[in-house]
C-alpha atoms as a PDB file:
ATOM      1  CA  UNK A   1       2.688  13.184 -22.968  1.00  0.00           C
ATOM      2  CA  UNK A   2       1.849  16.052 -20.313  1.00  0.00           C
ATOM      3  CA  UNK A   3      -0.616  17.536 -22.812  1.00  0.00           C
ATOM      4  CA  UNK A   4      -2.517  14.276 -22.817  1.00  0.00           C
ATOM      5  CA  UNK A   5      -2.732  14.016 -18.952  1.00  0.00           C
ATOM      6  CA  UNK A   6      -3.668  17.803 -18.404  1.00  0.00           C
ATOM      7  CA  UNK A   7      -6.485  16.859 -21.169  1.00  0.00           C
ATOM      8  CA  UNK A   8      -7.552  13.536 -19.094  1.00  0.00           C
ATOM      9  CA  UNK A   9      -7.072  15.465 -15.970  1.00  0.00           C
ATOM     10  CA  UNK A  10      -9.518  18.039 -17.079  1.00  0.00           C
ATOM     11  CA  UNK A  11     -11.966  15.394 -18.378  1.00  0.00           C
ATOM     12  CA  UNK A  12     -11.680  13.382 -15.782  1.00  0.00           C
ATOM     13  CA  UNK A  13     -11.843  16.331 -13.244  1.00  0.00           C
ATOM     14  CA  UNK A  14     -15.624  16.558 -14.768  1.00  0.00           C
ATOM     15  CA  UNK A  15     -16.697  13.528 -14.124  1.00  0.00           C
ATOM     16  CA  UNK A  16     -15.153  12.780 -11.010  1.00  0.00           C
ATOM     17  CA  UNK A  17     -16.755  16.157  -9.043  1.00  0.00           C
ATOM     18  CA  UNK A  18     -20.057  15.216 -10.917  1.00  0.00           C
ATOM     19  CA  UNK A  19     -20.146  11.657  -9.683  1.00  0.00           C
ATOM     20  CA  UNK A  20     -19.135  12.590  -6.438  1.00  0.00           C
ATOM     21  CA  UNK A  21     -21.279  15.471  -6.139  1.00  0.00           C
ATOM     22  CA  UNK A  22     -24.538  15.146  -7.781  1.00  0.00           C
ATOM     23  CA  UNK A  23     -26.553  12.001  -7.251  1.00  0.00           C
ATOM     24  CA  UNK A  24     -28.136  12.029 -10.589  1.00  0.00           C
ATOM     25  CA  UNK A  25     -24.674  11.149 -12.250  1.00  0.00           C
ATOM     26  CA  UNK A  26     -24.677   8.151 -10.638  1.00  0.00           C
ATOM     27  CA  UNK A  27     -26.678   5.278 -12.185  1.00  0.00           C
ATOM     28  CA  UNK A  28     -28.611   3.143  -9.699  1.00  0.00           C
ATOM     29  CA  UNK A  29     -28.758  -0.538 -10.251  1.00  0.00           C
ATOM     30  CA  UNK A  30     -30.658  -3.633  -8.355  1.00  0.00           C
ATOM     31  CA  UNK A  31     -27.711  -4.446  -5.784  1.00  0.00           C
ATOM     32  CA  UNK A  32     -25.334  -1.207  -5.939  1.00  0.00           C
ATOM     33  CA  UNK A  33     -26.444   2.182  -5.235  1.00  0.00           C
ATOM     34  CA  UNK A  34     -25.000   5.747  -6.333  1.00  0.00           C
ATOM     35  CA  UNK A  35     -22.297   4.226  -8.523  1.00  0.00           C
ATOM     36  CA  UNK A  36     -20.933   5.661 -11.600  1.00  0.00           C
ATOM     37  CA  UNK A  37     -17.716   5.196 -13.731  1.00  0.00           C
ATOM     38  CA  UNK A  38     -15.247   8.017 -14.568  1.00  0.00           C
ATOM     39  CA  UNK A  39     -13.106   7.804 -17.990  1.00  0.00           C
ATOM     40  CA  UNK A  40     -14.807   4.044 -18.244  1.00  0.00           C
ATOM     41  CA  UNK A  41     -12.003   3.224 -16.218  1.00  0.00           C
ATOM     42  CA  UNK A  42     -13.469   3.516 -12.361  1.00  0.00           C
ATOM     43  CA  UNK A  43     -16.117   2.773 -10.564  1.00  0.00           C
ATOM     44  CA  UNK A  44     -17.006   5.250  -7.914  1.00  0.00           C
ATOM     45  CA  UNK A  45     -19.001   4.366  -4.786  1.00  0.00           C
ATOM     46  CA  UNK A  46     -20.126   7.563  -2.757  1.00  0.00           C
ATOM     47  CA  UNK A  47     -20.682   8.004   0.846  1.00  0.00           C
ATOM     48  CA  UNK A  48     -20.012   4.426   2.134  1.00  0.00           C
ATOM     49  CA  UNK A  49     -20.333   4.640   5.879  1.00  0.00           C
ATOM     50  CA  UNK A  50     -16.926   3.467   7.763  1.00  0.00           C
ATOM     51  CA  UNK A  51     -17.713   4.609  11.415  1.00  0.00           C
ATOM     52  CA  UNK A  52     -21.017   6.103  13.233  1.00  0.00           C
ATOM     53  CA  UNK A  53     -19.734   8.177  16.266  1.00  0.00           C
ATOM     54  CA  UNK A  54     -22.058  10.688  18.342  1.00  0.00           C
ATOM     55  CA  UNK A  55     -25.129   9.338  15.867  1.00  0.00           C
ATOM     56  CA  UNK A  56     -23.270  10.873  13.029  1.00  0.00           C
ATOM     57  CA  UNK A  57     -22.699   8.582  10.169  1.00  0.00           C
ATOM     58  CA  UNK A  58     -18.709   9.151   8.612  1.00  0.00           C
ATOM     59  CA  UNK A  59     -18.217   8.564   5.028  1.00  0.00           C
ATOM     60  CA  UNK A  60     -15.991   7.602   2.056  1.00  0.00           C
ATOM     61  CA  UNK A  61     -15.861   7.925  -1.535  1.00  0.00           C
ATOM     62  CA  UNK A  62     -14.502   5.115  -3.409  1.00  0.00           C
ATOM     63  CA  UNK A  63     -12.555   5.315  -6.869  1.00  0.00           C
ATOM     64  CA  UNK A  64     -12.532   1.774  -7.552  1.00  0.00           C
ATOM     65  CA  UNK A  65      -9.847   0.984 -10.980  1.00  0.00           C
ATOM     66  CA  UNK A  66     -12.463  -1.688 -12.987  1.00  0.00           C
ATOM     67  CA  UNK A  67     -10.469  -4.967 -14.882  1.00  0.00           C
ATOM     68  CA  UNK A  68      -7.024  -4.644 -12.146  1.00  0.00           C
ATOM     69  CA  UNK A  69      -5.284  -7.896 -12.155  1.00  0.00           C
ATOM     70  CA  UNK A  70      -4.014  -7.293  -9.135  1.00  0.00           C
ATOM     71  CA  UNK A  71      -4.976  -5.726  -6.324  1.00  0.00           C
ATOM     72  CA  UNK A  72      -4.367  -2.107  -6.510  1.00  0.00           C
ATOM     73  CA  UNK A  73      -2.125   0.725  -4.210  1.00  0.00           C
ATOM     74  CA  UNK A  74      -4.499   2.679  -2.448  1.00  0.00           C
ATOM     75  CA  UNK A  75      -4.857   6.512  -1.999  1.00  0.00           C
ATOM     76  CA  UNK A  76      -6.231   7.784   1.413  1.00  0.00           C
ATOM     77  CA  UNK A  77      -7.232  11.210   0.851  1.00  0.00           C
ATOM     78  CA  UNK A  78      -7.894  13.871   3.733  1.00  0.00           C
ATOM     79  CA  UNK A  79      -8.951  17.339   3.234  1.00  0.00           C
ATOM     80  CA  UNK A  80      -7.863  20.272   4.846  1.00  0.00           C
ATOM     81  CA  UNK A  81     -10.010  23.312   6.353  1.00  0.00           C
ATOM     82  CA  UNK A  82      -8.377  23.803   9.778  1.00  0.00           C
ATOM     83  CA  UNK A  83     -10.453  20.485  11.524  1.00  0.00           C
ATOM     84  CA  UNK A  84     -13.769  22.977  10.786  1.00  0.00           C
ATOM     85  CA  UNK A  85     -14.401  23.148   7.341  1.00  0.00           C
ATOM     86  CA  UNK A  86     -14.074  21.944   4.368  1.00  0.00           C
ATOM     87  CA  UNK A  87     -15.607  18.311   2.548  1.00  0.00           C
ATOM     88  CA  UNK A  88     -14.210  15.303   0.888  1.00  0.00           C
ATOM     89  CA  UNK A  89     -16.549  16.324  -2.453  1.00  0.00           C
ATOM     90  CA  UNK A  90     -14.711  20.165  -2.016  1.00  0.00           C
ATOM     91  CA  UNK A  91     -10.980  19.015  -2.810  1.00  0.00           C
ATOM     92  CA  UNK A  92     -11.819  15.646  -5.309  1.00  0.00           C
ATOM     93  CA  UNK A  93      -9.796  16.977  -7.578  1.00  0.00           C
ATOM     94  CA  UNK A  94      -6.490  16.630  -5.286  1.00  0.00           C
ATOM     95  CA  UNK A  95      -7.234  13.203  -6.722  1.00  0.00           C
ATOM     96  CA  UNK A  96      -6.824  13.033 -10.352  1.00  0.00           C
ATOM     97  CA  UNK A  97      -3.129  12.552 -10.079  1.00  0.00           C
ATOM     98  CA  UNK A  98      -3.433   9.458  -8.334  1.00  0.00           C
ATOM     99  CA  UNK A  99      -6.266   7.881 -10.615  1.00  0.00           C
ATOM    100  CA  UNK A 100      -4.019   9.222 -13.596  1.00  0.00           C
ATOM    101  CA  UNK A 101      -1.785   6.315 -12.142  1.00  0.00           C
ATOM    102  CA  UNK A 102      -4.534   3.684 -11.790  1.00  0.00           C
ATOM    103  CA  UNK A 103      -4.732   3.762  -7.809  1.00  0.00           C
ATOM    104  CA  UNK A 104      -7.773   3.292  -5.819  1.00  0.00           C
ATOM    105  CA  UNK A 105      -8.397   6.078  -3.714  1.00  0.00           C
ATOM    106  CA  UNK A 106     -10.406   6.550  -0.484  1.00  0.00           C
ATOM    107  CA  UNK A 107     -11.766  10.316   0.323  1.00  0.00           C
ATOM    108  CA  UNK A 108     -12.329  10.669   3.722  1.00  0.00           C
ATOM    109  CA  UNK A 109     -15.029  12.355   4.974  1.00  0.00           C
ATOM    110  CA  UNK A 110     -14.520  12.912   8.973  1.00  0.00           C
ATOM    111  CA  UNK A 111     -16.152  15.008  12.172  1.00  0.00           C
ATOM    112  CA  UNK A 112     -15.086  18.698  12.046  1.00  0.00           C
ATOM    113  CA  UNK A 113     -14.782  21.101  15.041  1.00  0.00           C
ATOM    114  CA  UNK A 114     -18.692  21.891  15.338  1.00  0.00           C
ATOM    115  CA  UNK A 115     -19.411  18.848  15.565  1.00  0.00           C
ATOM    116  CA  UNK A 116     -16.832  17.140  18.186  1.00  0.00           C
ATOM    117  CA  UNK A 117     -13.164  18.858  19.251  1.00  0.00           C
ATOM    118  CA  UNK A 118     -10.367  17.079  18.752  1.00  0.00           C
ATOM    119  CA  UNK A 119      -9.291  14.154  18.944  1.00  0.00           C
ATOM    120  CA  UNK A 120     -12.310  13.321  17.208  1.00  0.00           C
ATOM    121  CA  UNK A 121     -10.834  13.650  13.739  1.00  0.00           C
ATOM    122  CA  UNK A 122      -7.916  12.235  14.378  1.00  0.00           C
ATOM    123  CA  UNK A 123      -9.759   9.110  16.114  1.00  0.00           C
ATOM    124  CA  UNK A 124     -12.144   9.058  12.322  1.00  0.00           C
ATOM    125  CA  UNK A 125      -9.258   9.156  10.124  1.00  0.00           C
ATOM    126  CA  UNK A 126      -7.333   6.027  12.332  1.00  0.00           C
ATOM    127  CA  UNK A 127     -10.862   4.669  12.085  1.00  0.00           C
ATOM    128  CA  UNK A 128     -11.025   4.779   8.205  1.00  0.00           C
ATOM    129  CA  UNK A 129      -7.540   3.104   7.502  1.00  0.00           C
ATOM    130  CA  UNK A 130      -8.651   0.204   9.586  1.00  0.00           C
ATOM    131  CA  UNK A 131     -12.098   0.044   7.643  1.00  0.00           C
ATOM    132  CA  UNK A 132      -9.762   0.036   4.218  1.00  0.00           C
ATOM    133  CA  UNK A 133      -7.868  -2.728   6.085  1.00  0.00           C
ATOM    134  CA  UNK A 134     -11.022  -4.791   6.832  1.00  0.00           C
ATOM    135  CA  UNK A 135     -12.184  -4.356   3.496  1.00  0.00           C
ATOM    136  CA  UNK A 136      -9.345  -4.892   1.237  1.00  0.00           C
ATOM    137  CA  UNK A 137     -10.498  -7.984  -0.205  1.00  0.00           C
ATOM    138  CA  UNK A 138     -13.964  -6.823  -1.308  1.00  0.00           C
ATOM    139  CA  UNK A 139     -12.517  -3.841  -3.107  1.00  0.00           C
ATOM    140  CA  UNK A 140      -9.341  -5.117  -4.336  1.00  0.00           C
ATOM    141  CA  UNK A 141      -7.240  -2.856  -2.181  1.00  0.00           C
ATOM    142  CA  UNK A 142      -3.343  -3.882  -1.823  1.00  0.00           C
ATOM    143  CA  UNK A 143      -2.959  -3.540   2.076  1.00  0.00           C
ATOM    144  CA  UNK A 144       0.844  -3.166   1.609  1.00  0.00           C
ATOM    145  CA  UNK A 145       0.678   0.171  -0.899  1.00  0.00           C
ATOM    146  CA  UNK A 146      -1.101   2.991   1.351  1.00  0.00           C
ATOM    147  CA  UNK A 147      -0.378   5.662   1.168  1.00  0.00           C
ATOM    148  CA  UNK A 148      -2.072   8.648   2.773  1.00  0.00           C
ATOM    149  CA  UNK A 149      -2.216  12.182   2.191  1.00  0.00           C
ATOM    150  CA  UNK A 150      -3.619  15.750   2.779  1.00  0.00           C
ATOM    151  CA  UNK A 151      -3.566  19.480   3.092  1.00  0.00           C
ATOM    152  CA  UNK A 152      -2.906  21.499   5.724  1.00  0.00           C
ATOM    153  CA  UNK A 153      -5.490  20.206   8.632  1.00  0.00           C
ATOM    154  CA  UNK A 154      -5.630  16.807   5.830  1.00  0.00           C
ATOM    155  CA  UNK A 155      -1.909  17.080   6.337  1.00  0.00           C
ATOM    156  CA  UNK A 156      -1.909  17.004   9.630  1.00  0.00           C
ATOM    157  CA  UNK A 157      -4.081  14.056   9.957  1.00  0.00           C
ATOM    158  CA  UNK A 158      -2.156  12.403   7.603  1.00  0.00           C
ATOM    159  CA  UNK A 159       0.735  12.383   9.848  1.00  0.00           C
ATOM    160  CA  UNK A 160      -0.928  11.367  12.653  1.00  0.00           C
ATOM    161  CA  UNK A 161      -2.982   8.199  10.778  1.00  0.00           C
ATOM    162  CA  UNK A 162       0.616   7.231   9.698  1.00  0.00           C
ATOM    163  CA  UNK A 163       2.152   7.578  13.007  1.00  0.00           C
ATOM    164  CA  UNK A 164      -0.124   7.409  16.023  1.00  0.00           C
ATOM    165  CA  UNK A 165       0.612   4.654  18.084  1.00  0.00           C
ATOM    166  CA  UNK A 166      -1.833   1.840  19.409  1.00  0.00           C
ATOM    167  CA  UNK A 167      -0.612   3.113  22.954  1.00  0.00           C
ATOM    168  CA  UNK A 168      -2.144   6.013  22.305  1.00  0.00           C
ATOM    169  CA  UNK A 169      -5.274   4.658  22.732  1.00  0.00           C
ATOM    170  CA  UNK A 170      -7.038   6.810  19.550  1.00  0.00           C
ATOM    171  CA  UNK A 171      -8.064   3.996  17.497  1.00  0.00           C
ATOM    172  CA  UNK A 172     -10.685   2.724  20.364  1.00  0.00           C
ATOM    173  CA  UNK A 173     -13.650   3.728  18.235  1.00  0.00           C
ATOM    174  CA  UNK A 174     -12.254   1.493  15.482  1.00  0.00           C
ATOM    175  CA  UNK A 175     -14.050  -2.076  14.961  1.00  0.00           C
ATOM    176  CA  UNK A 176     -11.614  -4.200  14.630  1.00  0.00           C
ATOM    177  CA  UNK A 177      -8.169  -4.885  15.813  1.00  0.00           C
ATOM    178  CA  UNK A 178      -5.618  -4.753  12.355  1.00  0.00           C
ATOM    179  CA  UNK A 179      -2.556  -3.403  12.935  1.00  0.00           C
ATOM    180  CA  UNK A 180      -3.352   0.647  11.876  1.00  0.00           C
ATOM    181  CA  UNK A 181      -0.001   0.907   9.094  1.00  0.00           C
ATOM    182  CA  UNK A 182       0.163   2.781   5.952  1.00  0.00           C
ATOM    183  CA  UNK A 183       3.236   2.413   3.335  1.00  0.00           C
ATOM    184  CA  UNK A 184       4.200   6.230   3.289  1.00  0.00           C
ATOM    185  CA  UNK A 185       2.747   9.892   3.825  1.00  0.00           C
ATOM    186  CA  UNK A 186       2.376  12.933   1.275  1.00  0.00           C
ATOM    187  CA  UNK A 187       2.214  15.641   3.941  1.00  0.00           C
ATOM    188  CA  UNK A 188       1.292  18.721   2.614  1.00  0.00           C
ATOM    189  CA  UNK A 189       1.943  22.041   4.773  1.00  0.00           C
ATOM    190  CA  UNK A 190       0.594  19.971   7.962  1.00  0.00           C
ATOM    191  CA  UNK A 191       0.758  21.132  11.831  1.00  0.00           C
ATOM    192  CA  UNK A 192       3.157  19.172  13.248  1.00  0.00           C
ATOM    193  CA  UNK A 193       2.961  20.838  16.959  1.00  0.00           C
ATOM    194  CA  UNK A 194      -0.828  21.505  17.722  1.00  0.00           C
ATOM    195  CA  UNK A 195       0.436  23.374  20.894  1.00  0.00           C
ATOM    196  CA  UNK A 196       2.349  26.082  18.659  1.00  0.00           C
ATOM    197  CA  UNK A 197      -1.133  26.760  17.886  1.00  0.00           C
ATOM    198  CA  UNK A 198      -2.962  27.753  20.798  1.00  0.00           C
ATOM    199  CA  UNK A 199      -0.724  30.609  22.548  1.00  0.00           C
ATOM    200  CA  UNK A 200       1.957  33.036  21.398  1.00  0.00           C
ATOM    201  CA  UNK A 201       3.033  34.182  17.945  1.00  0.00           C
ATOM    202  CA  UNK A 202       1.402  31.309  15.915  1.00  0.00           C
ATOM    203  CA  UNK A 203      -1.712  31.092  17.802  1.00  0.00           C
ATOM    204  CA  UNK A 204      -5.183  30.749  15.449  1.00  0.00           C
ATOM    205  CA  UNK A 205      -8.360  30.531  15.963  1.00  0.00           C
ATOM    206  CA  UNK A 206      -8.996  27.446  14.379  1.00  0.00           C
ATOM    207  CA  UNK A 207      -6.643  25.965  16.450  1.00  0.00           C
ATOM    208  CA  UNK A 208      -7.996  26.612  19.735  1.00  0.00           C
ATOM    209  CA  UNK A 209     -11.858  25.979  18.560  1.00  0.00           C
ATOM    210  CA  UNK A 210     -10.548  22.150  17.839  1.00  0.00           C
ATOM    211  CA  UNK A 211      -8.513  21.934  21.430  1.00  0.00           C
ATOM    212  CA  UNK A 212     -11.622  24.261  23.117  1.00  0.00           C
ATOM    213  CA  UNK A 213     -11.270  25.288  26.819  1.00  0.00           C
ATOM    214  CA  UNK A 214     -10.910  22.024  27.813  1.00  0.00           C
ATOM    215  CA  UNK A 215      -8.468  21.429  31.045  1.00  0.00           C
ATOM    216  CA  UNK A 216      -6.213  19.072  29.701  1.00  0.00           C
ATOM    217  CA  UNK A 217      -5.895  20.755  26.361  1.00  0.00           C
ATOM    218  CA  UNK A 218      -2.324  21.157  26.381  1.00  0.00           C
ATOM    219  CA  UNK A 219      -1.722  17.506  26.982  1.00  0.00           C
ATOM    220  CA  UNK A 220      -4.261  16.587  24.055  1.00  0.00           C
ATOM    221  CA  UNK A 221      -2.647  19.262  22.054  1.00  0.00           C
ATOM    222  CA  UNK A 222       0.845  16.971  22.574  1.00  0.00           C
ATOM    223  CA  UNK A 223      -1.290  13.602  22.108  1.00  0.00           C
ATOM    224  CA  UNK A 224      -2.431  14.955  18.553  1.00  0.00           C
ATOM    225  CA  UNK A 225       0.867  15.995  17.238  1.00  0.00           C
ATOM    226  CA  UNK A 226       2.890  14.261  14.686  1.00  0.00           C
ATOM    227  CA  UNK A 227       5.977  15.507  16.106  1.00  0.00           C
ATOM    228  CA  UNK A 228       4.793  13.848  19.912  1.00  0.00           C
ATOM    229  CA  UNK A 229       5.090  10.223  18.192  1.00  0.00           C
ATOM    230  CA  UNK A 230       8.236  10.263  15.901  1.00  0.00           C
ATOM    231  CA  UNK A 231      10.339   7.230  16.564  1.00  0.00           C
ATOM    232  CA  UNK A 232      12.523   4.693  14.716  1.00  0.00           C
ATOM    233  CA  UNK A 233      10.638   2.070  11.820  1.00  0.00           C
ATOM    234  CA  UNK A 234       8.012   4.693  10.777  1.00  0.00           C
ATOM    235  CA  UNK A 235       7.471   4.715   6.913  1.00  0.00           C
ATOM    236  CA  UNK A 236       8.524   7.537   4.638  1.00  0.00           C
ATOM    237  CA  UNK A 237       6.940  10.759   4.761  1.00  0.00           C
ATOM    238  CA  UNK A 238       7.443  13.236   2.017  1.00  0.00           C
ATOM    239  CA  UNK A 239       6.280  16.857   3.205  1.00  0.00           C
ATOM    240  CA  UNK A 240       5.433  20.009   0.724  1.00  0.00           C
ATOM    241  CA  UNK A 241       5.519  23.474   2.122  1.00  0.00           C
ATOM    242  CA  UNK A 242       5.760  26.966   1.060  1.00  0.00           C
ATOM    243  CA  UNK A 243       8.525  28.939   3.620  1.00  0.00           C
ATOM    244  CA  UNK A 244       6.154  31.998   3.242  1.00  0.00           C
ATOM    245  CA  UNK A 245       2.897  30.477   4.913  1.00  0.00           C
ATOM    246  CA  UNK A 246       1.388  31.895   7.343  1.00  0.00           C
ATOM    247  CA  UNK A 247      -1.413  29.689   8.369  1.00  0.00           C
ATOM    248  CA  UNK A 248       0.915  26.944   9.160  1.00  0.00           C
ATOM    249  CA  UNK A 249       4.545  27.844   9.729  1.00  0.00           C
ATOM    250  CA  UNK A 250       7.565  26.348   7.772  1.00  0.00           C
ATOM    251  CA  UNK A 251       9.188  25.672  11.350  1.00  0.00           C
ATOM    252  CA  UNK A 252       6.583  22.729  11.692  1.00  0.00           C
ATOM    253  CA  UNK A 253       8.081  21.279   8.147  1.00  0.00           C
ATOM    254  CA  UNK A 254      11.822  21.878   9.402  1.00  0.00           C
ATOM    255  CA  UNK A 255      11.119  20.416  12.545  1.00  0.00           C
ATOM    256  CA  UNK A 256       9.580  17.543  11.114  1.00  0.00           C
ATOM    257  CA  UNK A 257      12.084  16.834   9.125  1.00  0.00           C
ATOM    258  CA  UNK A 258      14.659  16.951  11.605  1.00  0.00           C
ATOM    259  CA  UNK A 259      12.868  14.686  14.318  1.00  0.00           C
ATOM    260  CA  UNK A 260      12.736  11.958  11.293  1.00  0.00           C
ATOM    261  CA  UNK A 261      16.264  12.425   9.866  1.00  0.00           C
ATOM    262  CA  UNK A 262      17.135  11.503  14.088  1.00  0.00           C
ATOM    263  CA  UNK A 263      15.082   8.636  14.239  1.00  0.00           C
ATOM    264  CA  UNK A 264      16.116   7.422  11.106  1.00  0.00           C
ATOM    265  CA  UNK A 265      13.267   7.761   9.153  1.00  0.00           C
ATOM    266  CA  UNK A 266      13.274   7.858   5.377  1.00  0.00           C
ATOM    267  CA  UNK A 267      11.915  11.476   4.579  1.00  0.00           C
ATOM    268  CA  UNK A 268      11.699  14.255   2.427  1.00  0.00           C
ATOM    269  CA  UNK A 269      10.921  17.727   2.909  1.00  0.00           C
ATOM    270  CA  UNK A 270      10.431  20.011  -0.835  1.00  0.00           C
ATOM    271  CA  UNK A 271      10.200  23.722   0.499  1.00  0.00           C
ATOM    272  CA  UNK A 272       8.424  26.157  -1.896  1.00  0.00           C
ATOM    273  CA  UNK A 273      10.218  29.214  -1.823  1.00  0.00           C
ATOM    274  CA  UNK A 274       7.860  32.459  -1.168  1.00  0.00           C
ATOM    275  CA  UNK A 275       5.627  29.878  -1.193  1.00  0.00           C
ATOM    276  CA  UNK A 276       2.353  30.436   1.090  1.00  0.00           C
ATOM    277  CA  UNK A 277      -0.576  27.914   2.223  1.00  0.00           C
ATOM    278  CA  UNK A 278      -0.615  26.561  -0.988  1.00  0.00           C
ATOM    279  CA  UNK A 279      -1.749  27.888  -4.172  1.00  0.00           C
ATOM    280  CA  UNK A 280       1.366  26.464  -5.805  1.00  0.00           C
ATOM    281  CA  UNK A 281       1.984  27.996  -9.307  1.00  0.00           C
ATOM    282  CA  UNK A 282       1.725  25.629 -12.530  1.00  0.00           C
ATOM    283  CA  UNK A 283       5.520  24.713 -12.588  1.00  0.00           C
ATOM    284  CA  UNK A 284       5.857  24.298  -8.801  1.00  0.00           C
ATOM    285  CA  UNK A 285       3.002  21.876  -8.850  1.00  0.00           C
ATOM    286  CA  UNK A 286       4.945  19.956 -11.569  1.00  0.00           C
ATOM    287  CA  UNK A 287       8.039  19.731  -9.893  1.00  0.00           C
ATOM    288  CA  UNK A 288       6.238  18.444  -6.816  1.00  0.00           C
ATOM    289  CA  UNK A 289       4.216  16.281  -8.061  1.00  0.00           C
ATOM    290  CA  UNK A 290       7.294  15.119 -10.094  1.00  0.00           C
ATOM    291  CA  UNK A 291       9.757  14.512  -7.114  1.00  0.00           C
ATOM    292  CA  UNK A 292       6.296  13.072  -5.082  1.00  0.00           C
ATOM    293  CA  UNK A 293       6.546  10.340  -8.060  1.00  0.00           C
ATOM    294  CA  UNK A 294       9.921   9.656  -7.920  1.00  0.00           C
ATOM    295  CA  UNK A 295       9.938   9.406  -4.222  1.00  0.00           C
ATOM    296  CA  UNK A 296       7.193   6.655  -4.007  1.00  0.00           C
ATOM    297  CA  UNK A 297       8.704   4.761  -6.618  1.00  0.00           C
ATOM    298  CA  UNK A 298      11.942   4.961  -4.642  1.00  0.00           C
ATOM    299  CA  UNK A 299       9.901   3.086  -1.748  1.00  0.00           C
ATOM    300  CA  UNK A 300       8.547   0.440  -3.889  1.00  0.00           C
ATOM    301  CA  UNK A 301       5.258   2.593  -4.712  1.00  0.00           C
ATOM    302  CA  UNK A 302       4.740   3.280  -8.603  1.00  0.00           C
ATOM    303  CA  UNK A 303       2.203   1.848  -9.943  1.00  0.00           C
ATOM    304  CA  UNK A 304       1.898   0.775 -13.782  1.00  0.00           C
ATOM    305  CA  UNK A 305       1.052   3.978 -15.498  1.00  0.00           C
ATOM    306  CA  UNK A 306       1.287   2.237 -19.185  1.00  0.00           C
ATOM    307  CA  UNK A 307      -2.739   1.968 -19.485  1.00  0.00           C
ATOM    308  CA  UNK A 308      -3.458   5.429 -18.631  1.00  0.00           C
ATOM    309  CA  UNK A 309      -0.574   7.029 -21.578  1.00  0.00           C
ATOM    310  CA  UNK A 310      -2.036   5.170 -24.453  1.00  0.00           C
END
């Protein structure tokens, strides 16, 4: 069985990066543009515009399952790159996994450092959850199976899309007014405490380019950290990370986990040992990926994986 999804994965890896990436993989029809269909079992819709802020228009890709007869659990992907680099099209294949299991999955494209300092990506990816919200019905998205997920920066904002607050006031660029709630987070080696970043021992550069010289930029450092809005009735987070990174610390993991386990939030946290910013060897990625099954199916999250082992 795993030699037949490493085979998919690596045919499907093809088509998926070339669908995303170059147009002329994508057939054009009379009412649907750029849209082409991976392993004859998804559709994919690039670049569909979910917010316009500062005249800049913010994308998704969409990895549509064709035939569901239900609606289907839904994949929010974020990439990493420190808020300043990095694309949606760069880490597709952090995807395969998830359309291996027959979800739909949403790449997020959002505003990096260059172009506006935080809390501008933080504000795109709250943005893009309410656009999946809004249109669940026209893409067959199951509103109650989200789950979101990320690396490093992509981690980060995955904690903060699952647990930011209306109070704090980061979702006013959103149209719309649905309730911003996702079923569960994959957090992979996220910051956790943007103000760890900017002074002392863990300070990086990337971390005070997104915060800049602004004034208050302690106090938006707190309002963008995952650990700032913990509290009771948040859904599960499962967190990855290697306790020999040095990008990101393990402390922010351990922390984490700690702040949920006190409010009484189902987590998880899998720590790689000598692990660094990723780069996970073959077997670690199996085990994780393994225990990141078990745990959504735990939380009412498998999907039906029958159609994609035959």
């Amino acid at each position: 069985m795993l030699k037949r999804f490493l085979v998919r994965l690596v045919i499907g890896a093809a088509l998926v990066l070339a669908a995303a990436v170059h147009p002329a993989y994508a057939q054009l029809n009379e009412t649907a543009s750029w849209t082409a269909f991976v392993a004859n079992e998804y559709q994919v819709v690039p670049n569909v515009t979910y917010l316009t802020a500062e005249g800049r228009d913010n994308r998704v890709d969409l990895y549509l399952p064709q035939n569901a007869d239900a609606p289907a659990p839904v994949l929010l992907y974020i990439h990493g790159g420190g808020w300043r680099g990095g694309s949606k099209e760069s880490y597709v294949l952090r995807i395969l996994p998830y359309l291996e299991m027959g979800w739909a999955v949403v790449n997020v494209q959002y505003r990096l450092t260059r172009v506006s300092q935080a809390p501008a990506a933080v504000e795109d990816c709250l943005c893009a959850l309410r656009w999946v919200i809004r249109n669940a019905e026209e893409h067959n998205f199951d509103t109650s199976r989200i789950v979101v997920t990320g690396q490093s920066a992509g981690g980060h904002l995955t904690l903060t899309t699952g647990m930011t607050p209306a109070s704090a006031g980061l979702d006013r660029r959103c149209p719309g007014d649905e309730e911003l709630r996702v079923a569960a987070m994959i957090n992979w080696y996220g910051v956790t405490d943007v103000g760890d970043l900017l002074e002392g021992p863990n300070m990086t550069t990337w971390g005070v380019s997104w915060l800049g010289s602004r004034a208050d930029r302690k106090d938006m450092a707190r309002r963008v950290s995952p650990l700032t809005h913990v509290r009771q009735g948040l859904p599960p987070v499962f967190t990855v990370h290697g306790d020999a990174d040095r990008a990101v610390p393990h402390e922010h993991a351990v922390r984490l986990h700690a702040a949920l386990d006190d409010a009484g939030v189902p987590n998880e946290l899998h720590t790689v040992p000598g692990g660094g910013h990723g780069r996970f060897s073959r077997s670690e990625m199996l085990e994780i990926y393994g225990k990141i099954h078990r745990f959504l199916a735990e939380h009412g999250l498998a999907a039906d994986v029958s159609s994609s082992q035959q």
